[in-house]
Protein backbone atom coordinates (compact mmCIF):
# COMPACT_ATOMS: atom_id res chain seq x y z
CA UNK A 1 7.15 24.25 62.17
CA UNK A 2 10.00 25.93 60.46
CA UNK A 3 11.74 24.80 56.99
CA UNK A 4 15.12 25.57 56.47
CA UNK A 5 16.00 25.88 52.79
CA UNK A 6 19.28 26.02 51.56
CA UNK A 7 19.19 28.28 48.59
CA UNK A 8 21.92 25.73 47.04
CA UNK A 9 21.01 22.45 48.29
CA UNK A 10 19.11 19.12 47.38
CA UNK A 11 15.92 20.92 47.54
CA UNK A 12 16.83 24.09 46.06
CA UNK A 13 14.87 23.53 43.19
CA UNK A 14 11.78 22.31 44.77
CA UNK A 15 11.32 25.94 46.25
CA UNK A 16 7.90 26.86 45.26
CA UNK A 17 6.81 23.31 46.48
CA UNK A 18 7.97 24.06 49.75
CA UNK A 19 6.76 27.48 49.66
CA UNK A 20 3.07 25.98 48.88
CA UNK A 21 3.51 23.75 52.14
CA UNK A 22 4.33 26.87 54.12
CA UNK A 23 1.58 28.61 53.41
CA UNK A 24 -0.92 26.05 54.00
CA UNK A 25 -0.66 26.94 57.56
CA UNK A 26 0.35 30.01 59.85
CA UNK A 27 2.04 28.25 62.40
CA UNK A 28 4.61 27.29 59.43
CA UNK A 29 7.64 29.42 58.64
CA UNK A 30 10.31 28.63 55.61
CA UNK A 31 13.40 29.98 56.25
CA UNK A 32 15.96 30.49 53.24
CA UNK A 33 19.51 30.19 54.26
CA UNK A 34 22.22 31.09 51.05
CA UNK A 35 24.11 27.74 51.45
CA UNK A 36 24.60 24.58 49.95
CA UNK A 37 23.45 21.55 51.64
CA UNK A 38 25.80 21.53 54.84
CA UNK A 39 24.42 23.97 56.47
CA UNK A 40 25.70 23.05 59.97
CA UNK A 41 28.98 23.33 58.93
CA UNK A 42 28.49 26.34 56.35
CA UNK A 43 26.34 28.89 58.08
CA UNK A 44 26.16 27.46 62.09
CA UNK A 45 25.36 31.20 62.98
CA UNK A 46 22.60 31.68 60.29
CA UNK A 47 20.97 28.35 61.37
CA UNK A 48 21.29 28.80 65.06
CA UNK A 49 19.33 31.98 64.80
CA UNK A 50 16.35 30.00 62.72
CA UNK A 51 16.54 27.54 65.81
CA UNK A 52 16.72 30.13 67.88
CA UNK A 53 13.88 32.39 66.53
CA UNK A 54 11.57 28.97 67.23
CA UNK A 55 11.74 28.90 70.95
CA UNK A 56 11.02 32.97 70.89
């Protein structure tokens, strides 16, 4: 599973939480992208290569 967290989003704030749920288990990744909440229309690169770095 893989989080994306946008570093200036909804969740922002909730970071360690998230963090905490990411470590509970290896197959987990959290990835921080420096964005606001739209991050498909923001950062489509940054996010494609998160999605991208799944199927690898």
């Amino acid at each position: 599973m893989t989080i994306v967290l946008a570093r200036h989003g909804f969740y922002a704030d909730r970071r360690d939480e998230v963090t905490t749920i990411v470590q509970t288990t290896p197959q987990r990744r959290l990835v921080e992208i420096t964005s606001g909440h739209n991050i498909v229309r923001t950062h489509p690169p940054e996010l494609t290569a998160a999605l991208t770095a799944m199927t690898a």
